[in-house]
N, C-alpha and C. Protein backbone atom coordinates (compact mmCIF):
# COMPACT_ATOMS: atom_id res chain seq x y z
N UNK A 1 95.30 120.61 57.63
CA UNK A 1 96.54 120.40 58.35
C UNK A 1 96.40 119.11 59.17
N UNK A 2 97.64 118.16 59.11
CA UNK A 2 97.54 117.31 59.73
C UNK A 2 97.66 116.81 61.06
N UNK A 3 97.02 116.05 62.07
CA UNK A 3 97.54 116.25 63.30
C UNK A 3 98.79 116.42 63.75
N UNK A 4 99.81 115.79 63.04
CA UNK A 4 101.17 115.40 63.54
C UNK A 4 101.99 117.18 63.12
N UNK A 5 101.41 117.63 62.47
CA UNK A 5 101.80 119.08 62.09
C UNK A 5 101.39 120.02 63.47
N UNK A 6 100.50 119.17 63.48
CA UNK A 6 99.22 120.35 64.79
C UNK A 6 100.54 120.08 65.94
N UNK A 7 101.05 119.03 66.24
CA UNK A 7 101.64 118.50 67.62
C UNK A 7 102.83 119.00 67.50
N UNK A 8 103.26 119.03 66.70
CA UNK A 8 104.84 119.34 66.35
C UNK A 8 105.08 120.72 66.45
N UNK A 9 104.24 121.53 66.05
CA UNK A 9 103.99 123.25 65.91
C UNK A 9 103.77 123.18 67.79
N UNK A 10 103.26 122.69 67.74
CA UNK A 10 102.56 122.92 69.46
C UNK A 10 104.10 123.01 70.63
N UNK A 11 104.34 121.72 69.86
CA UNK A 11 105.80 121.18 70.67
C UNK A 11 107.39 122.10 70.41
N UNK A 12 107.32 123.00 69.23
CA UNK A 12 108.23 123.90 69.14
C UNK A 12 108.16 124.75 69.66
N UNK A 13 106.85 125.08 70.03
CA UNK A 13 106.72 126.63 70.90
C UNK A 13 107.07 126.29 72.04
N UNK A 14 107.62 124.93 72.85
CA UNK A 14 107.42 124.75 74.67
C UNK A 14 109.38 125.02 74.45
N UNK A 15 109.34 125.15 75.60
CA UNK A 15 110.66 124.94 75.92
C UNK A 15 111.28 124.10 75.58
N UNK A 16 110.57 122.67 76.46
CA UNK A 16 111.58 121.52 75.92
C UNK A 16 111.63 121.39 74.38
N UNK A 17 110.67 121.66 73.65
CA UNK A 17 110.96 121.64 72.45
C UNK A 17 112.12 122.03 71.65
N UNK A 18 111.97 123.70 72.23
CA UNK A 18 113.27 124.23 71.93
C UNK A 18 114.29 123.79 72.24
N UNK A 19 114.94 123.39 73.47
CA UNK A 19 115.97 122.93 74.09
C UNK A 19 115.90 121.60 73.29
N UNK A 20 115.20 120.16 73.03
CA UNK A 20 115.51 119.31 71.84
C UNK A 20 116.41 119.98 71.05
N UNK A 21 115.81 120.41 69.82
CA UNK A 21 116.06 120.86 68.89
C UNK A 21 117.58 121.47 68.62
N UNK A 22 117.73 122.92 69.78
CA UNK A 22 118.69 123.30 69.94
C UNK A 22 119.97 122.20 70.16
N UNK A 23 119.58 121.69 70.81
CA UNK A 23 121.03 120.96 71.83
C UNK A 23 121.10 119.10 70.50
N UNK A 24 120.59 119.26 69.80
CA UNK A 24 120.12 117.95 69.01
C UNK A 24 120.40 116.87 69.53
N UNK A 25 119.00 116.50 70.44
CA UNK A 25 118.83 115.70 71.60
C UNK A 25 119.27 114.48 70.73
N UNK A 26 119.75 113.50 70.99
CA UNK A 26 119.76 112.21 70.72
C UNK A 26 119.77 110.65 71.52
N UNK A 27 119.97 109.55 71.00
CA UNK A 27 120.07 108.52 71.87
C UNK A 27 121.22 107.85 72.11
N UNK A 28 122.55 108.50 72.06
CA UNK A 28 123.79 108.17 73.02
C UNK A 28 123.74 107.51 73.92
N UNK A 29 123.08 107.70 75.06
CA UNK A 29 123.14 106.98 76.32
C UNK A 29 123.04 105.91 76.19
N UNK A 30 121.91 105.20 75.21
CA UNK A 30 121.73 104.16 74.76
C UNK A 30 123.29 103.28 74.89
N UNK A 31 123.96 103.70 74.18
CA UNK A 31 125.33 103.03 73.76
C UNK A 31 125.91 102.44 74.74
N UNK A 32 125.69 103.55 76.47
CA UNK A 32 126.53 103.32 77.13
C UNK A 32 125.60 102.07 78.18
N UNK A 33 126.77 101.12 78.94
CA UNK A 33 126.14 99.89 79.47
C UNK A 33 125.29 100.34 80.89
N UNK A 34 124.24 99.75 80.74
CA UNK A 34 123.77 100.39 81.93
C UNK A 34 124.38 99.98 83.17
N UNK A 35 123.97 100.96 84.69
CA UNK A 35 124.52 100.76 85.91
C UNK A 35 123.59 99.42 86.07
N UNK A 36 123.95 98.77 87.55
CA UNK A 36 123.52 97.94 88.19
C UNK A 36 121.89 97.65 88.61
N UNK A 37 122.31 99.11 89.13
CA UNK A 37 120.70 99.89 89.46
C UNK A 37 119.53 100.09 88.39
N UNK A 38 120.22 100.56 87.51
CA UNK A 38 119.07 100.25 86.18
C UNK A 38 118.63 98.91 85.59
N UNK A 39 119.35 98.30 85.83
CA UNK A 39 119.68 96.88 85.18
C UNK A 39 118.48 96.00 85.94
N UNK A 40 118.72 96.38 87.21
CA UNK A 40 117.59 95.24 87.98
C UNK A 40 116.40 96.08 87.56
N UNK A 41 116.34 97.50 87.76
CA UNK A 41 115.34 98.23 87.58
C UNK A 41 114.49 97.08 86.03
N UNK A 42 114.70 97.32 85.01
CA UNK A 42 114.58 97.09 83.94
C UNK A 42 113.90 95.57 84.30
N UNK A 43 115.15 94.36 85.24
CA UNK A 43 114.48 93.27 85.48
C UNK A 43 112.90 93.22 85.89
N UNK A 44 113.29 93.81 87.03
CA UNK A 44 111.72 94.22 88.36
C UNK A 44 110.38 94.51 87.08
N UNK A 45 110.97 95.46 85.75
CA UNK A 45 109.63 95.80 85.15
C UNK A 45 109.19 94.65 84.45
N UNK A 46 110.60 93.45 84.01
CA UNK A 46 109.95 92.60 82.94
C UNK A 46 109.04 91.52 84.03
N UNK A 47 109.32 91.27 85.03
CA UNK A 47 108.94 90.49 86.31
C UNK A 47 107.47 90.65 86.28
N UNK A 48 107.34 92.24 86.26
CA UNK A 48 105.93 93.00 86.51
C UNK A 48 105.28 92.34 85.52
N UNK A 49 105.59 92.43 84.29
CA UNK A 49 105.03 92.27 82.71
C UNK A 49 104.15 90.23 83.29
N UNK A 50 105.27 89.44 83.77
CA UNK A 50 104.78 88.64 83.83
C UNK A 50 104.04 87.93 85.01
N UNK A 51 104.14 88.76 86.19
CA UNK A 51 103.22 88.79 87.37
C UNK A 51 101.95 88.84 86.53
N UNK A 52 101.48 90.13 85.82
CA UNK A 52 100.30 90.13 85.58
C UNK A 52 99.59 89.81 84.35
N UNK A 53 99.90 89.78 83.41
CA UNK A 53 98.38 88.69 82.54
C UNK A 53 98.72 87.07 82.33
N UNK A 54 99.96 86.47 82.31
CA UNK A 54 100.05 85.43 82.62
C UNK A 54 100.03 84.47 83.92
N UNK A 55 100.04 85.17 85.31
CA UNK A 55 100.19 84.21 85.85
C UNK A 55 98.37 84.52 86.64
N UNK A 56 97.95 86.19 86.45
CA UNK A 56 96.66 86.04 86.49
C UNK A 56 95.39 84.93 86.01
N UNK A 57 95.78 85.03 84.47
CA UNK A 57 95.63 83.58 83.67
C UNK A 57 95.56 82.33 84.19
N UNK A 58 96.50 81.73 84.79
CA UNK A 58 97.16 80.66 85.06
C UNK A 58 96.03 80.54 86.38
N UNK A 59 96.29 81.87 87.07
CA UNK A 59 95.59 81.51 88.39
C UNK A 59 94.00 81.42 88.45
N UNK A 60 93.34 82.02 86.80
CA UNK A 60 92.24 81.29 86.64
C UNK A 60 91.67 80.10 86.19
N UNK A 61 92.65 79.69 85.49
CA UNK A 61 92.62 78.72 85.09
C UNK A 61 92.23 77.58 86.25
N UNK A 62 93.51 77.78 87.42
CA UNK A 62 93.60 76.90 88.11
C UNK A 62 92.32 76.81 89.07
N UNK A 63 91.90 78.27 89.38
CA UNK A 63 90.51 78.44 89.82
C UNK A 63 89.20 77.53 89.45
N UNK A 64 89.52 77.77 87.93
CA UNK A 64 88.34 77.01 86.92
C UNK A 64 88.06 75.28 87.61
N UNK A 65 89.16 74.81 87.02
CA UNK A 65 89.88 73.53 87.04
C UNK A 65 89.20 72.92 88.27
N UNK A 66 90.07 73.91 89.84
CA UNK A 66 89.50 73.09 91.25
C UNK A 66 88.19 73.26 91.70
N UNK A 67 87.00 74.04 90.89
CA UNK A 67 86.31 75.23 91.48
C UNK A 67 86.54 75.74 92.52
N UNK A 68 87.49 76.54 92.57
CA UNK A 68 87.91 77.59 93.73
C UNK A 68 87.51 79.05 93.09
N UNK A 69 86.37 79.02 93.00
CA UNK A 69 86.10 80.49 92.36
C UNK A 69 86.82 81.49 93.38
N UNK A 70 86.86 81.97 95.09
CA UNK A 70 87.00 82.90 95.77
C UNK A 70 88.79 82.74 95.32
N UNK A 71 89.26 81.88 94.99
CA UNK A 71 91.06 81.85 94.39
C UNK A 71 91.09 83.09 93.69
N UNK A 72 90.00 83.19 92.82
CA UNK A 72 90.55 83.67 91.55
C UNK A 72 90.18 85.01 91.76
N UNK A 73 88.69 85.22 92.35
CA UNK A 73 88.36 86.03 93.17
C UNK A 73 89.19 87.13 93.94
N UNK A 74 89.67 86.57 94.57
CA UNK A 74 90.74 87.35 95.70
C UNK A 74 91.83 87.00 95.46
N UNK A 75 92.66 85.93 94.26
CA UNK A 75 94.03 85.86 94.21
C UNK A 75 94.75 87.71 93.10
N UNK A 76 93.53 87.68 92.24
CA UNK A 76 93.77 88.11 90.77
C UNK A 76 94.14 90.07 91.17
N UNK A 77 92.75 90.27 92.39
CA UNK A 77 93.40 91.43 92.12
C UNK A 77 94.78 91.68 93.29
N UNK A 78 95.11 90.62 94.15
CA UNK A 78 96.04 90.67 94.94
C UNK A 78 97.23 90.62 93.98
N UNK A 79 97.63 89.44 92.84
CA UNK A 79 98.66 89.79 91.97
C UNK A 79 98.52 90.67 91.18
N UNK A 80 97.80 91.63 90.50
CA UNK A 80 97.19 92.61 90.13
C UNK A 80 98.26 93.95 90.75
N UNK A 81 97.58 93.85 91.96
CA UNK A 81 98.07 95.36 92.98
C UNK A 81 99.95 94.50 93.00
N UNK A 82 100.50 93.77 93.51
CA UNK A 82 101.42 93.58 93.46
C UNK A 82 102.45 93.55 91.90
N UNK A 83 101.78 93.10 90.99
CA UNK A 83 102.16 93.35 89.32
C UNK A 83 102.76 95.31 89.38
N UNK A 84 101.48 95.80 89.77
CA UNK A 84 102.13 97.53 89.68
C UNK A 84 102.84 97.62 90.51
N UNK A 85 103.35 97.32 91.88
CA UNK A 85 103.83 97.60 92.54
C UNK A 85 105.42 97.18 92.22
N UNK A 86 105.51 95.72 91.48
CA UNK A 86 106.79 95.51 91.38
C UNK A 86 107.52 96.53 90.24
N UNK A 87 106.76 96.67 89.73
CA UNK A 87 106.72 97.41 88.36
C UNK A 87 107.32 98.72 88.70
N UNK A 88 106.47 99.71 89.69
CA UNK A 88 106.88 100.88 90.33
C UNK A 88 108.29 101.04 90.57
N UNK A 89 108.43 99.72 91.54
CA UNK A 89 109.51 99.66 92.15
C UNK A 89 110.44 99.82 91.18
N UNK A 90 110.53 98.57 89.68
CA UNK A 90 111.56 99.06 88.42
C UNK A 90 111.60 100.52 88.38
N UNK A 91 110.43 101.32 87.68
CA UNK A 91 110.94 102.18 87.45
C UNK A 91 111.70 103.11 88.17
N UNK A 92 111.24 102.68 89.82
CA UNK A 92 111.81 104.01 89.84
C UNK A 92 113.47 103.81 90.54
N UNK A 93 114.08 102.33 90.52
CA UNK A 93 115.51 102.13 90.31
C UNK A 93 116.16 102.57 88.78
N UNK A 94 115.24 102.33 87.63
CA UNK A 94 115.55 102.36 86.42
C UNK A 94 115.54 104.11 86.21
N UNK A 95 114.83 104.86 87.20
CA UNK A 95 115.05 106.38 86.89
C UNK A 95 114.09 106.93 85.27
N UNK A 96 114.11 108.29 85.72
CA UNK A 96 113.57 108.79 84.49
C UNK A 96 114.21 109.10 83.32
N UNK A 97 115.52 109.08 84.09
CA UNK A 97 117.03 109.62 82.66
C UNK A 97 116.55 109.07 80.97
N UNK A 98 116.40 107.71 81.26
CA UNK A 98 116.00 107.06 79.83
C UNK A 98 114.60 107.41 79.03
N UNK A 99 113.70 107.59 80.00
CA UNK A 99 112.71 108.26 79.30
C UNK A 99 112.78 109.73 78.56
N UNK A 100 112.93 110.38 80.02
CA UNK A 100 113.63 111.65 79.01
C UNK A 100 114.47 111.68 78.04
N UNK A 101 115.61 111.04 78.50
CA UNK A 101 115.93 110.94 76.44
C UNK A 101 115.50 110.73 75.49
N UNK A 102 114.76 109.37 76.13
CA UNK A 102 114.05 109.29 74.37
C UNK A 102 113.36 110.15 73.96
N UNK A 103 112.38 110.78 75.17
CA UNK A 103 111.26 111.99 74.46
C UNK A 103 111.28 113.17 74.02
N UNK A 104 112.70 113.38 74.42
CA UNK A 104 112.93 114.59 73.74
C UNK A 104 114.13 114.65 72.35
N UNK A 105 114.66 113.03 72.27
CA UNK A 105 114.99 112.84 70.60
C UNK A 105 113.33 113.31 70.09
N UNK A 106 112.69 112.19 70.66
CA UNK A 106 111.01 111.66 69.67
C UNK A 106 110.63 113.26 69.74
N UNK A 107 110.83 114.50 70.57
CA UNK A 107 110.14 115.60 70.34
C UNK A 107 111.52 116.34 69.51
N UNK A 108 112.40 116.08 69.13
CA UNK A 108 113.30 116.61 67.85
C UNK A 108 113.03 116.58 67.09
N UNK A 109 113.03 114.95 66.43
CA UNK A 109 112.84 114.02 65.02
C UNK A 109 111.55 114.66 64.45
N UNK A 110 110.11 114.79 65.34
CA UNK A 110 108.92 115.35 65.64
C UNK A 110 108.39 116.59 65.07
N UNK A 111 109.72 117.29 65.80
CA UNK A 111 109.76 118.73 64.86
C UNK A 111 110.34 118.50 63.81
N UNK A 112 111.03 118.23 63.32
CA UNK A 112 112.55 118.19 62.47
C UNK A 112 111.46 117.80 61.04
N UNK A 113 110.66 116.54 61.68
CA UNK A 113 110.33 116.58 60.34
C UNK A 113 108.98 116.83 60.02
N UNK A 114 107.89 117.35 60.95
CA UNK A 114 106.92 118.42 60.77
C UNK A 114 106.79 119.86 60.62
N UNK A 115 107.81 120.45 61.71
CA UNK A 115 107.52 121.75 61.84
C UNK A 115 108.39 122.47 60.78
C-alpha cells in the first residue's frame, strides 16, 4: 500500500476529512477579489520573501567587499529576525481563511482520489 493511500485513509476517518468531502470543499473564494486587509497581508509576505535571502546576500557581500565582517555578523541575523517578523505580520492580516480552504479542497481531491 502506498503512502498517499496510507494518508488519505487516515484523513477520511478525521472530521475535517469528513466535513471536506461531505460539503465538496472547493476553491471559490479564490474567484472572489480580495479585501484590502488581505491584499497588504499578501504584500508584507512577498516583502518578507525579499528581506531575507536576498538582501541577507547583498549584505554579505557588502561585508566581504569593505571587510566589515561584524556587518554581516550582526546585520544578517537582525534582518533575519525582522524577515519573520514582517512575514508574521502578513499572515496574520492575510488570515487563515485561505489556507483553510485550500487544505481542505487538497484533503477532498486527497480522498476522492485515494480513498
Amino acid at each position: 500500500m502506498d503512502i498517499g493511500r496510507k494518508i488519505a485513509q487516515k484523513l477520511a476517518n478525521t472530521k475535517f476529512g469528513i466535513n471536506a468531502v461531505q460539503e465538496k470543499a472547493d476553491l471559490s473564494v479564490f474567484k472572489q477579489r480580495p479585501s484590502f486587509r488581505v491584499l497588504m497581508g499578501i504584500i508584507l509576505m512577498v516583502i518578507s520573501y525579499i528581506i531575507g535571502l536576498p538582501v541577507i546576500s547583498m549584505l554579505g557581500v557588502i561585508a566581504y567587499k569593505y571587510d566589515l565582517p561584524l556587518l554581516f555578523f550582526a546585520g544578517a541575523p537582525a534582518l533575519y529576525v525582522i524577515s519573520h517578523l514582517v512575514f508574521l505580520l502578513g499572515m496574520y492580516l492575510a488570515g487563515a481563511n485561505y489556507a483553510k480552504v485550500f487544505f481542505r479542497w487538497a484533503v477532498r481531491r486527497m480522498i476522492e482520489k485515494y480513498g
